[in-house]
N, C-alpha and C. Protein backbone atom coordinates (compact mmCIF):
# COMPACT_ATOMS: atom_id res chain seq x y z
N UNK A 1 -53.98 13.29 -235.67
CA UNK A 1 -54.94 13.65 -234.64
C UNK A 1 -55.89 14.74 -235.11
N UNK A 2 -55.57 15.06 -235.62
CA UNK A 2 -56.46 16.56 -236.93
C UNK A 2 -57.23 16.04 -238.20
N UNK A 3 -58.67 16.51 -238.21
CA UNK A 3 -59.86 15.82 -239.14
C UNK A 3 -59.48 16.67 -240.04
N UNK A 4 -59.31 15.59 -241.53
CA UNK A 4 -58.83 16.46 -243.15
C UNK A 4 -60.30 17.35 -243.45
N UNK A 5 -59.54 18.25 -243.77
CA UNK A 5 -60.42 19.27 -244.29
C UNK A 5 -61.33 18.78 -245.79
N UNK A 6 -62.10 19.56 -246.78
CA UNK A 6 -62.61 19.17 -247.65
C UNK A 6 -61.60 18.84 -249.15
N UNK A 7 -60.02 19.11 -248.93
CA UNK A 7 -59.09 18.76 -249.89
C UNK A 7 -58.89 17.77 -249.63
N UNK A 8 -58.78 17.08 -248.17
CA UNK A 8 -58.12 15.82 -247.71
C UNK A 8 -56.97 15.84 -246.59
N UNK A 9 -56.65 17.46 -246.76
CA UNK A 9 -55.33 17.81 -245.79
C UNK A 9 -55.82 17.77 -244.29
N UNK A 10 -55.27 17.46 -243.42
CA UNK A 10 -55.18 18.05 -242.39
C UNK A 10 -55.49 19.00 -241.70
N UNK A 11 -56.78 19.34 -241.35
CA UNK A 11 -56.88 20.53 -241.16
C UNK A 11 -56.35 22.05 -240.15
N UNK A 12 -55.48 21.10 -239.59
CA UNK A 12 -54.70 22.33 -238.52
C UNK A 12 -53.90 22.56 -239.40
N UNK A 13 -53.09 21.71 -240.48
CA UNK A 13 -52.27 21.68 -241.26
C UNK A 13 -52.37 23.03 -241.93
N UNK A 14 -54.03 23.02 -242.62
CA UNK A 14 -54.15 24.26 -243.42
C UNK A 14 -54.09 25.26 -242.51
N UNK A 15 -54.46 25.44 -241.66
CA UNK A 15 -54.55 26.79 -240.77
C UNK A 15 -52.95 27.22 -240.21
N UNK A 16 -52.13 26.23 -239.94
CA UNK A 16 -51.24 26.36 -239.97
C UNK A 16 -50.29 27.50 -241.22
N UNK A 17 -50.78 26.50 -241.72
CA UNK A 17 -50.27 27.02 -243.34
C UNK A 17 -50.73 28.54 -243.82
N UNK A 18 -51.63 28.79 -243.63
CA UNK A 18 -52.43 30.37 -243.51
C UNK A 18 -51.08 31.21 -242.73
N UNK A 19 -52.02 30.98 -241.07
CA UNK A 19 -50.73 31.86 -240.47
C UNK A 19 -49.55 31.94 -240.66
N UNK A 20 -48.61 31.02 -241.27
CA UNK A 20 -47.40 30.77 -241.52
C UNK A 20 -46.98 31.92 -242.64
N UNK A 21 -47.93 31.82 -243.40
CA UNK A 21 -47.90 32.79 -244.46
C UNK A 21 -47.95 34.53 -244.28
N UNK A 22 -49.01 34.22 -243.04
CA UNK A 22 -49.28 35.99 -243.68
C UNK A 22 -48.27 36.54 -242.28
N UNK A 23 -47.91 35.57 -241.24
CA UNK A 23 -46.61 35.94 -240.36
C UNK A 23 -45.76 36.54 -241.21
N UNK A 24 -44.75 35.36 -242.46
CA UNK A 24 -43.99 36.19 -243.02
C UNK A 24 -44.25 36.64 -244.00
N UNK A 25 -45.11 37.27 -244.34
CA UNK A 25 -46.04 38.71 -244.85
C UNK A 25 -45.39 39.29 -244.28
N UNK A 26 -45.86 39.55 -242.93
CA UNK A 26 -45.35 40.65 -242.17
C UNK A 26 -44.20 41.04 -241.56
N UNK A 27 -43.19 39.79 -241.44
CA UNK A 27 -41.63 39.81 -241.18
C UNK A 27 -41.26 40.35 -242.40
N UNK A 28 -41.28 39.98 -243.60
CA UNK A 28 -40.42 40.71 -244.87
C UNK A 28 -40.94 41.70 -244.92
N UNK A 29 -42.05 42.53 -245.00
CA UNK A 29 -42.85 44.02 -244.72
C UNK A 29 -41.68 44.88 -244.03
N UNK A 30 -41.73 44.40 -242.71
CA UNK A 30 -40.57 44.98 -242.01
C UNK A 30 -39.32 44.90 -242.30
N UNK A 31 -38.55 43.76 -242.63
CA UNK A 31 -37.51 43.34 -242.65
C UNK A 31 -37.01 44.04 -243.57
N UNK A 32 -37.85 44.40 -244.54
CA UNK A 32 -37.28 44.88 -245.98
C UNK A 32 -37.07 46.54 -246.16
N UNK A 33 -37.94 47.08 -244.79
CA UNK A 33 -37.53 48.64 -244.56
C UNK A 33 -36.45 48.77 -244.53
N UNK A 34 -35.77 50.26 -244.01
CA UNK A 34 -34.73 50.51 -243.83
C UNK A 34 -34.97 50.63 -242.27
N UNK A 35 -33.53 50.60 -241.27
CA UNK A 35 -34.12 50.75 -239.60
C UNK A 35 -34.61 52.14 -239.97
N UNK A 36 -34.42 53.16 -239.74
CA UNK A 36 -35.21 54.54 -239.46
C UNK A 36 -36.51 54.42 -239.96
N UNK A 37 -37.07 53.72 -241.80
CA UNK A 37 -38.13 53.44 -241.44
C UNK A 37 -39.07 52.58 -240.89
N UNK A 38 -38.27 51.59 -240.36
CA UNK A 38 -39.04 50.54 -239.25
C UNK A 38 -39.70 51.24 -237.93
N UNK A 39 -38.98 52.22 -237.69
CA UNK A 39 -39.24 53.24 -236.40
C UNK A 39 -40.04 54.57 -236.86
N UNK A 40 -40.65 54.98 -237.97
CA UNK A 40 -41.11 56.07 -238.08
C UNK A 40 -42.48 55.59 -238.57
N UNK A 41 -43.14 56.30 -237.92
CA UNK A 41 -44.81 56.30 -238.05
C UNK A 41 -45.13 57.46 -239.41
N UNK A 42 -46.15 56.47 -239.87
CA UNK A 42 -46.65 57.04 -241.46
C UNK A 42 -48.07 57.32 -241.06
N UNK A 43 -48.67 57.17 -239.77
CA UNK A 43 -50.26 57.41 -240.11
C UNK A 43 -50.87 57.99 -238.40
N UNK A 44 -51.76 59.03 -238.97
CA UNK A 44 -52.30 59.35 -237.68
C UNK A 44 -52.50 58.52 -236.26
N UNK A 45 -52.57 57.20 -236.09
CA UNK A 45 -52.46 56.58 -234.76
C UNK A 45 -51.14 56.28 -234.42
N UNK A 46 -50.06 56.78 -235.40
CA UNK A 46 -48.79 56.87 -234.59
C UNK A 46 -48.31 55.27 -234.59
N UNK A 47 -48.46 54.29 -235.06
CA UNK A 47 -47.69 53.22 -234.82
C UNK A 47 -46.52 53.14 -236.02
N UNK A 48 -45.48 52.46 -235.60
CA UNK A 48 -44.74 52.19 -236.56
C UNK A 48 -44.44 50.79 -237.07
N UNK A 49 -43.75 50.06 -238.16
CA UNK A 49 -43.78 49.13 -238.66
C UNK A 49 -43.14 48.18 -237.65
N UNK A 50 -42.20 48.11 -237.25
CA UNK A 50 -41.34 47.55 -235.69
C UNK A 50 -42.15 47.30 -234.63
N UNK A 51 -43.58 48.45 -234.25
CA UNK A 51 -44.17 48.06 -233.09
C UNK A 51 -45.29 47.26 -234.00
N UNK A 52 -45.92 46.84 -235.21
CA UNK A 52 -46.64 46.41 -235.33
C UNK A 52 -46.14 44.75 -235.17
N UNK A 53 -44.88 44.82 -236.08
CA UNK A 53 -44.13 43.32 -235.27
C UNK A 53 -44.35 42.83 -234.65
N UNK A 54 -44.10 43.62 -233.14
CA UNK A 54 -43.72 43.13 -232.11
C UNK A 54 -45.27 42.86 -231.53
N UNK A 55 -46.69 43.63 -231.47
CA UNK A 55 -47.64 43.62 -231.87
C UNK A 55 -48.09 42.15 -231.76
N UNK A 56 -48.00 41.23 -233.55
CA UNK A 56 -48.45 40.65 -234.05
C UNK A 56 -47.84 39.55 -233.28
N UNK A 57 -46.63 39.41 -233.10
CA UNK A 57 -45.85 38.37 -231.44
C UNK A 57 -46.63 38.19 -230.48
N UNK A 58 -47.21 39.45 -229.69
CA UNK A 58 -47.78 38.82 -228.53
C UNK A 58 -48.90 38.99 -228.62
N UNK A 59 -49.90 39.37 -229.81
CA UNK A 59 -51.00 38.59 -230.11
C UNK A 59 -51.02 37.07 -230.24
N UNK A 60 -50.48 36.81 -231.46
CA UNK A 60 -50.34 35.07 -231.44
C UNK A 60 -50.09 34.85 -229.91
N UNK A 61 -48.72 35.32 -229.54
CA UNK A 61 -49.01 34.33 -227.88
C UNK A 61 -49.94 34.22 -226.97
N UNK A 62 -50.55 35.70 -226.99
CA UNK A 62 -51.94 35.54 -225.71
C UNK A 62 -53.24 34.64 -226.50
N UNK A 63 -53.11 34.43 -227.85
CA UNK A 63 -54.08 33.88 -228.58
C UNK A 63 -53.77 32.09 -228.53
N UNK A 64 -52.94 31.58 -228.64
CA UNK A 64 -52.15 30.18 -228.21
C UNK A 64 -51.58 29.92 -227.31
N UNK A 65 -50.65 30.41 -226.70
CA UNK A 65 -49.58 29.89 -225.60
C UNK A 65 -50.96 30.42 -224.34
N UNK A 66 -50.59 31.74 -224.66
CA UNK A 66 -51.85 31.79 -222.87
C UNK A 66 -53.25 31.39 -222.85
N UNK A 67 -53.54 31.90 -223.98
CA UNK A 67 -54.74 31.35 -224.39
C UNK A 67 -55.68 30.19 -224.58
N UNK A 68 -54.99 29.55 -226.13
CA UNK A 68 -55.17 28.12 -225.83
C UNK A 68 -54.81 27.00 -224.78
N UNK A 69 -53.52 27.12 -224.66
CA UNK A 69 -52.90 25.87 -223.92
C UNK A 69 -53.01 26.21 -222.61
N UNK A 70 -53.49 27.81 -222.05
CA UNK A 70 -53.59 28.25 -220.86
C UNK A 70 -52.12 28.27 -219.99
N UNK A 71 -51.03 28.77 -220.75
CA UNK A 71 -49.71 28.87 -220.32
C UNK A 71 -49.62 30.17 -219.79
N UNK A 72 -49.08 30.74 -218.47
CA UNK A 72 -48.65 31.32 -218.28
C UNK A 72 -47.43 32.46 -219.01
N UNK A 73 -47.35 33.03 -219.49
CA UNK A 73 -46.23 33.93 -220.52
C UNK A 73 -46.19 35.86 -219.60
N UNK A 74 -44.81 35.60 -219.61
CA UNK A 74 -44.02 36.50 -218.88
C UNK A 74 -44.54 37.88 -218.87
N UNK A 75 -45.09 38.61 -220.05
CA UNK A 75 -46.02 39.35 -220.52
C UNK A 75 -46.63 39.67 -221.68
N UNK A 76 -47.80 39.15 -221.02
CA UNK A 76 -48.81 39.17 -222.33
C UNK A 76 -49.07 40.16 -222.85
N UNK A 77 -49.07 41.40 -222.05
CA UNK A 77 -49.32 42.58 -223.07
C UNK A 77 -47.61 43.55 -222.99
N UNK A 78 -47.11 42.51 -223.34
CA UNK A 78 -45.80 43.68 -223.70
C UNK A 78 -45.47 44.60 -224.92
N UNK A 79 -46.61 44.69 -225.63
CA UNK A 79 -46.71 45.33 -226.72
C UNK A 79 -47.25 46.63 -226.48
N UNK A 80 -48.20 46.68 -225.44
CA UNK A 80 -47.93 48.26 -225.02
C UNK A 80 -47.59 48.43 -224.27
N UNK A 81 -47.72 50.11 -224.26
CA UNK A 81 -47.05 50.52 -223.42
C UNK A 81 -48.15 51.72 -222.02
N UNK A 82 -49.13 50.57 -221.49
CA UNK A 82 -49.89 50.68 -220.35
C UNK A 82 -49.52 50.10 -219.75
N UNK A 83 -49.56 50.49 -218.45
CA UNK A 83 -49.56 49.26 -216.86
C UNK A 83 -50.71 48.69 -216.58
N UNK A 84 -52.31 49.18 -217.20
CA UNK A 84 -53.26 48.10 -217.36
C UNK A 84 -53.65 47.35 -218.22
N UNK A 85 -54.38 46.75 -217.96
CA UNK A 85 -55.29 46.25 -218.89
C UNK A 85 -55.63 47.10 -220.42
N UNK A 86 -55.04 46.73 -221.38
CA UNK A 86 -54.91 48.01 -222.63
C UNK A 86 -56.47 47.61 -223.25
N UNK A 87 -57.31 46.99 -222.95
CA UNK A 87 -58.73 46.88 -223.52
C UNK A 87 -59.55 47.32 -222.01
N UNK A 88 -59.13 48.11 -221.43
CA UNK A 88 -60.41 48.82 -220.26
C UNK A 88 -60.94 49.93 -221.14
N UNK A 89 -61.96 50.36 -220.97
CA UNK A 89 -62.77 51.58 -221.80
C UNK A 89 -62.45 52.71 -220.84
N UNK A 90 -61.80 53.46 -221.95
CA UNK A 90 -61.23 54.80 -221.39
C UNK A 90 -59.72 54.98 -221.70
N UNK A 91 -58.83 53.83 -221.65
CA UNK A 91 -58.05 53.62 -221.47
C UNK A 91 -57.01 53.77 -223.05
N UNK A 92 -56.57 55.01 -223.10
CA UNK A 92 -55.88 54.67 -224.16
C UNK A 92 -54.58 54.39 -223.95
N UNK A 93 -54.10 52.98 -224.84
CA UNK A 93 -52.67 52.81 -225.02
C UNK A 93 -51.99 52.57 -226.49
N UNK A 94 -50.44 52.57 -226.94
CA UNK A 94 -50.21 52.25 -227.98
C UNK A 94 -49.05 50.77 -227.83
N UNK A 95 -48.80 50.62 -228.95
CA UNK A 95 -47.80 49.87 -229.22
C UNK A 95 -46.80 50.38 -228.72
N UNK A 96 -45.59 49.87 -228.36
CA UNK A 96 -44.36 50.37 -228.06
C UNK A 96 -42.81 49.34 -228.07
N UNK A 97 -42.15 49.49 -228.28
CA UNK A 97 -40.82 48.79 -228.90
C UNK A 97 -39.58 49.39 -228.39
N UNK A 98 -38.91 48.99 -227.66
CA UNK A 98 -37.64 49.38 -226.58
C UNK A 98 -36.59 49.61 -227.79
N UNK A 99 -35.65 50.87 -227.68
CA UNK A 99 -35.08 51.89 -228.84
C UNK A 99 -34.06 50.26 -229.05
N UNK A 100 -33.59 49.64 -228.21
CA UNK A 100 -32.47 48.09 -227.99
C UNK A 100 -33.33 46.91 -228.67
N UNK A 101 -34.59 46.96 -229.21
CA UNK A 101 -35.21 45.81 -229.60
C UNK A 101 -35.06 45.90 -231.21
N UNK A 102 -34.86 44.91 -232.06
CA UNK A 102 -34.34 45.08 -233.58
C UNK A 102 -35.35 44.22 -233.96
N UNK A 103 -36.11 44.75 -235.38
CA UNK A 103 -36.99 43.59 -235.78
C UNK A 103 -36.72 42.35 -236.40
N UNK A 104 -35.11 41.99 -236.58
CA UNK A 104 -34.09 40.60 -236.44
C UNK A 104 -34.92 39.63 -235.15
N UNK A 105 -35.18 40.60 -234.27
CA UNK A 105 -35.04 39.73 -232.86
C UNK A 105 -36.29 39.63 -233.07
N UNK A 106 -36.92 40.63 -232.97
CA UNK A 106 -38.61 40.09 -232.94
C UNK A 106 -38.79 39.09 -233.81
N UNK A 107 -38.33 39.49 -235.39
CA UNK A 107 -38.89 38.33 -236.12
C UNK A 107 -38.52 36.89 -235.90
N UNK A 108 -37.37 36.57 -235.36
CA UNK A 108 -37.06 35.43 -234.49
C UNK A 108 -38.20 34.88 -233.10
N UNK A 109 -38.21 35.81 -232.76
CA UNK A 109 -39.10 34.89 -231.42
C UNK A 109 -40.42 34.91 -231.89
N UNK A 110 -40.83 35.83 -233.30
CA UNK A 110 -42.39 35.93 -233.92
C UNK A 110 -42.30 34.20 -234.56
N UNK A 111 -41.35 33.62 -235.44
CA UNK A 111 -41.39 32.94 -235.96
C UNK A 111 -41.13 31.37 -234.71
N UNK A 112 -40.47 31.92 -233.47
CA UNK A 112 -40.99 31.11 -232.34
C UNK A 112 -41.75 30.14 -231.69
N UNK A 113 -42.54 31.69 -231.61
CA UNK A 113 -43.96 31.35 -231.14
C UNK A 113 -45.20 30.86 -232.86
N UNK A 114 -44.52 31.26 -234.10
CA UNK A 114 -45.17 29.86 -234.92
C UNK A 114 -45.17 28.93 -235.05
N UNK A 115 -43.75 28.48 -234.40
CA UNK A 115 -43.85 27.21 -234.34
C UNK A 115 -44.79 26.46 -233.53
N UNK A 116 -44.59 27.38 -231.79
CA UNK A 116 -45.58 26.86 -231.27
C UNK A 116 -46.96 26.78 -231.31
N UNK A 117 -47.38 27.68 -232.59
CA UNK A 117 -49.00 27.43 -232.94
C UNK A 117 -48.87 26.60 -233.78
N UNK A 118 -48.06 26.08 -234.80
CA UNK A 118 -47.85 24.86 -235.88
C UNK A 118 -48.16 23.59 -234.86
N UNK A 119 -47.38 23.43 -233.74
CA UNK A 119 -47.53 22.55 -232.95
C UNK A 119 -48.90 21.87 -231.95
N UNK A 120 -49.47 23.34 -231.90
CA UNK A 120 -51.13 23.08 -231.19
C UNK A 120 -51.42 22.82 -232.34
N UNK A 121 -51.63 23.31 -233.45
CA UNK A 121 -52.18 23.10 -234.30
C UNK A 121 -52.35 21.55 -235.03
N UNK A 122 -51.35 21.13 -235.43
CA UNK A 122 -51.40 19.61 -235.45
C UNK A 122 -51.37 18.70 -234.24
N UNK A 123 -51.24 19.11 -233.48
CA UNK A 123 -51.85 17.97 -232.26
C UNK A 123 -52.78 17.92 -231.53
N UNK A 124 -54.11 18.82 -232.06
CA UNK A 124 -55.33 18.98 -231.19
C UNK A 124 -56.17 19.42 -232.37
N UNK A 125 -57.26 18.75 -232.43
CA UNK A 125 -58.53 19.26 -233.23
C UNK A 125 -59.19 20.41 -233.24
N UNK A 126 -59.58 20.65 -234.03
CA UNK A 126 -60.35 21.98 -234.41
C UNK A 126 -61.16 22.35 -233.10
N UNK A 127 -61.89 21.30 -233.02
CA UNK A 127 -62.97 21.57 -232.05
C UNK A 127 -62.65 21.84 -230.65
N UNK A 128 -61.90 21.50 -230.26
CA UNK A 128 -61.28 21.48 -228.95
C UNK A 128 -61.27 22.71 -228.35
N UNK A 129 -61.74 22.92 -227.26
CA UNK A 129 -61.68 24.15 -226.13
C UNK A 129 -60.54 24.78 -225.45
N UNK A 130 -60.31 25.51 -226.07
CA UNK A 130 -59.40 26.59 -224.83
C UNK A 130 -59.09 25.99 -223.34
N UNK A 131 -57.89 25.85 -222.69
CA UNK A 131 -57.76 25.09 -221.70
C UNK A 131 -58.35 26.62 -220.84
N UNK A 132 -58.41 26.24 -219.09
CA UNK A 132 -58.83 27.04 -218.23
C UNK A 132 -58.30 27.41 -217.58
N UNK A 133 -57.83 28.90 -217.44
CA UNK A 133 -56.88 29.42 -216.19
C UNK A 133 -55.91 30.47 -216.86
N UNK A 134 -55.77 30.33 -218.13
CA UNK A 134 -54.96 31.37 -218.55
C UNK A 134 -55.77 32.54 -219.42
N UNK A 135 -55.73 33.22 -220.79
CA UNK A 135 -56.65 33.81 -220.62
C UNK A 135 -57.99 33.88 -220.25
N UNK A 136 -58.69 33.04 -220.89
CA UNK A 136 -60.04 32.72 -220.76
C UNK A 136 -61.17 32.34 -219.49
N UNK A 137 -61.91 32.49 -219.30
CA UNK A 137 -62.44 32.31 -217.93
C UNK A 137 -63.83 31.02 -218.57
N UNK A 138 -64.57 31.05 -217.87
CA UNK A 138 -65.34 30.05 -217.77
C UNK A 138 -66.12 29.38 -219.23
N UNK A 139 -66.02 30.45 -220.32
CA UNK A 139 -66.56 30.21 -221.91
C UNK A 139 -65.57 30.10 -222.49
N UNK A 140 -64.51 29.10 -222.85
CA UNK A 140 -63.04 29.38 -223.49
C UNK A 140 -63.65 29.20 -224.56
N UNK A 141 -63.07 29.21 -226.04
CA UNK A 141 -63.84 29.38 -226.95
C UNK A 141 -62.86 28.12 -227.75
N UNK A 142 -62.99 27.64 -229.30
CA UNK A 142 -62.60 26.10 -229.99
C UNK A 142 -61.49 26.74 -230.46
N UNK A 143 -60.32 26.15 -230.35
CA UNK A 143 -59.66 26.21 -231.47
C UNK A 143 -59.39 26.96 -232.67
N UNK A 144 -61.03 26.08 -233.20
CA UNK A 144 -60.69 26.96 -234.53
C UNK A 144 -61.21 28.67 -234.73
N UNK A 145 -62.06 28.68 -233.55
CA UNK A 145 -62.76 30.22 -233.45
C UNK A 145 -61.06 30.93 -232.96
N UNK A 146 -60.17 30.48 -232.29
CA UNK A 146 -58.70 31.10 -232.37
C UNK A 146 -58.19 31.33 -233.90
N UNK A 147 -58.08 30.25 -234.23
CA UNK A 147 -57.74 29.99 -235.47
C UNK A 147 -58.42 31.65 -236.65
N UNK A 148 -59.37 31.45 -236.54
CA UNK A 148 -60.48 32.31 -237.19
C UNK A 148 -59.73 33.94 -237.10
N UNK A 149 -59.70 34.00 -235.38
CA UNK A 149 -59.69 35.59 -234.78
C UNK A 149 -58.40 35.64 -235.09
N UNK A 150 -57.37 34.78 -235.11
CA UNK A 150 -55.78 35.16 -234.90
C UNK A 150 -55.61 35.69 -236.88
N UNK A 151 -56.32 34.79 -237.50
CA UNK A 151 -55.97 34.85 -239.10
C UNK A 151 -56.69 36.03 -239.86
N UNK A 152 -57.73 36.46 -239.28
CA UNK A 152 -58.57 37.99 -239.29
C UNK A 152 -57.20 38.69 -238.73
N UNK A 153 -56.87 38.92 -237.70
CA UNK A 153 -55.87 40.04 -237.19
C UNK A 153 -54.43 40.01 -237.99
N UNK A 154 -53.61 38.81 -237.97
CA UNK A 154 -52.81 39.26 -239.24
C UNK A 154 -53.50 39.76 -240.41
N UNK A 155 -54.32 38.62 -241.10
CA UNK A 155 -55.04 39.66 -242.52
C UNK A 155 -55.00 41.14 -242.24
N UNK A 156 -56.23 41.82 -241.07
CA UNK A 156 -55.70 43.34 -241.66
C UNK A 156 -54.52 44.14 -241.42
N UNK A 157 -53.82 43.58 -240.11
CA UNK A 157 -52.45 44.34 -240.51
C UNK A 157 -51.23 44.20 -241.19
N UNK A 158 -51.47 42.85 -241.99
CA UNK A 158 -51.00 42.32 -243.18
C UNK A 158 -51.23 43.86 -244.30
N UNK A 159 -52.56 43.84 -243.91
CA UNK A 159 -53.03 45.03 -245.23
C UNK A 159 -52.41 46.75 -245.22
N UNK A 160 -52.72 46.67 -243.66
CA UNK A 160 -52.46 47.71 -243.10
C UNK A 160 -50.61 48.37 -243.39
N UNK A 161 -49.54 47.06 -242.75
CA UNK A 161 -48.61 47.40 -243.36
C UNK A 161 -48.63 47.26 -244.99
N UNK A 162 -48.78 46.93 -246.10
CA UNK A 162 -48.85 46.95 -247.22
C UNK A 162 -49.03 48.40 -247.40
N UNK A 163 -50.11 49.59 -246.50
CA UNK A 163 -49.77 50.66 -247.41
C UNK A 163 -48.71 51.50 -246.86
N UNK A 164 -48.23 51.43 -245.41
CA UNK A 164 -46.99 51.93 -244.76
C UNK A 164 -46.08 51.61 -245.75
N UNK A 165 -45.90 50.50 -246.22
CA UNK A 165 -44.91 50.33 -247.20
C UNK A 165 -44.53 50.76 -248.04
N UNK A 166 -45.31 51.41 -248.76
CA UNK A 166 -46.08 51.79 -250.01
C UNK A 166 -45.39 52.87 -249.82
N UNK A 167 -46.53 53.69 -248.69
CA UNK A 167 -45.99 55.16 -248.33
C UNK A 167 -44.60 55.44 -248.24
N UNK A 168 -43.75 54.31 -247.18
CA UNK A 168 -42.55 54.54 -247.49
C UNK A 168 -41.47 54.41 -248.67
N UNK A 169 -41.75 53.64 -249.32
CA UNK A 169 -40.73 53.56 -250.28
C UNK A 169 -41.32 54.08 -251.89
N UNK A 170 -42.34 54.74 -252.08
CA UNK A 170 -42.99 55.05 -253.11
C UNK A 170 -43.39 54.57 -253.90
C-alpha cells in the first residue's frame, strides 16, 4: 500500500527504518548508563537522560497514535510536569519521570509505540492526512511532514544525549 521510494523500497518502510534506528540510539544511550546516571542532569536546562526517554515516548505518540490516526491516548503530555498546555507562551515546564518509573519500562512501551508507527507506516501512504479530532484541528498535516518532524526530533536529541554521555562516562 506504500509508493517505493527512489531505491525501490517501500517507502514507509524506509522511514520506518530511520526511526527504528535512532529510537534505539536512544534506548542504549540510556540503557547503558548507570541508574544514578540516568537520573542526574549534566546541563543547564536540568533534564536528565531517563526524562529524555520518556520524552521521546510521548512525542512519537502525540505525533502518530493521537496525531496521525487521531487516537485518543491517556496522556499526551505526560512527559511534563505542567497541568497545562506545556507549549502556552509564558509557560515554563520540564520533563519529569516518577522516582518508580525505570528506563527498562520506558524503553519497552518506547519500543511499543514503534511498533505502532512501523504499522501506520506501512499501511498508509506518504501522502495521506492526519485523521481529525485528535491532535490536529482543521489543517492536519501528510504523513510524511510527521514522518519529517518526528525524525528531526529524535536526530537532535539523539545528538543531544551523545554528549550527556560523553560527559558522563568520560
Amino acid at each position: 500500500m506504500t509508493e517505493p521510494d527512489q531505491h525501490g523500497a517501500p517507502a514507509g518502510q524506509r522511514w520506518a527504518a530511520y526511526l527504528d534506528w535512532l529510537r534505539e540510539e536512544i534506548i542504549v544511550g540510556v540503557s547503558a548508563l548507570p541508574e544514578d546516571e540516568q537520573r542526574r542532569t549534566r546541563l543547564p536546562s536540568g533534564w536528565t537522560p531517563i526524562e529524555l526517554l520518556s520524552h521521546v515516548l510521548h512525542m512519537e505518540q502525540r505525533w502518530f497514535v493521537w496525531g496521525f490516526l487521531g487516537e485518543q491516548v491517556d496522556d499526551p503530555w505526560g512527559d511534563w510536569d505542567v497541568a497545562v498546555d506545556p507549549w502556552v507562551e509564558g509557560v515554563e515546564g520540564r520533563w519529569s519521570v516518577p522516582d518508580d518509573v525505570t528506563a527498562e519500562a520506558l524503553a519497552r512501551e518506547l519500543r511499543a509505540i514503534g511498533d505502532r508507527t512501523r504499522h501506520v507506516l506501512t499501511t498508509h501512504l506518504l501522502d495521506d492526512t492526519a485523521a481529525l479530532g485528535g491532535r490536529f484541528g482543521q489543517d492536519p498535516p501528510t504523513l510524511e511532514w510527521i514522518c519529517f518532524h518526528v525524525l528531526a526530533e529524535y536526530a537532535r536529541h539523539a545528538g543531544h544525549l551523545d554528549i550527556v554521555v560523553e560527559v558522563a562516562t568520560g
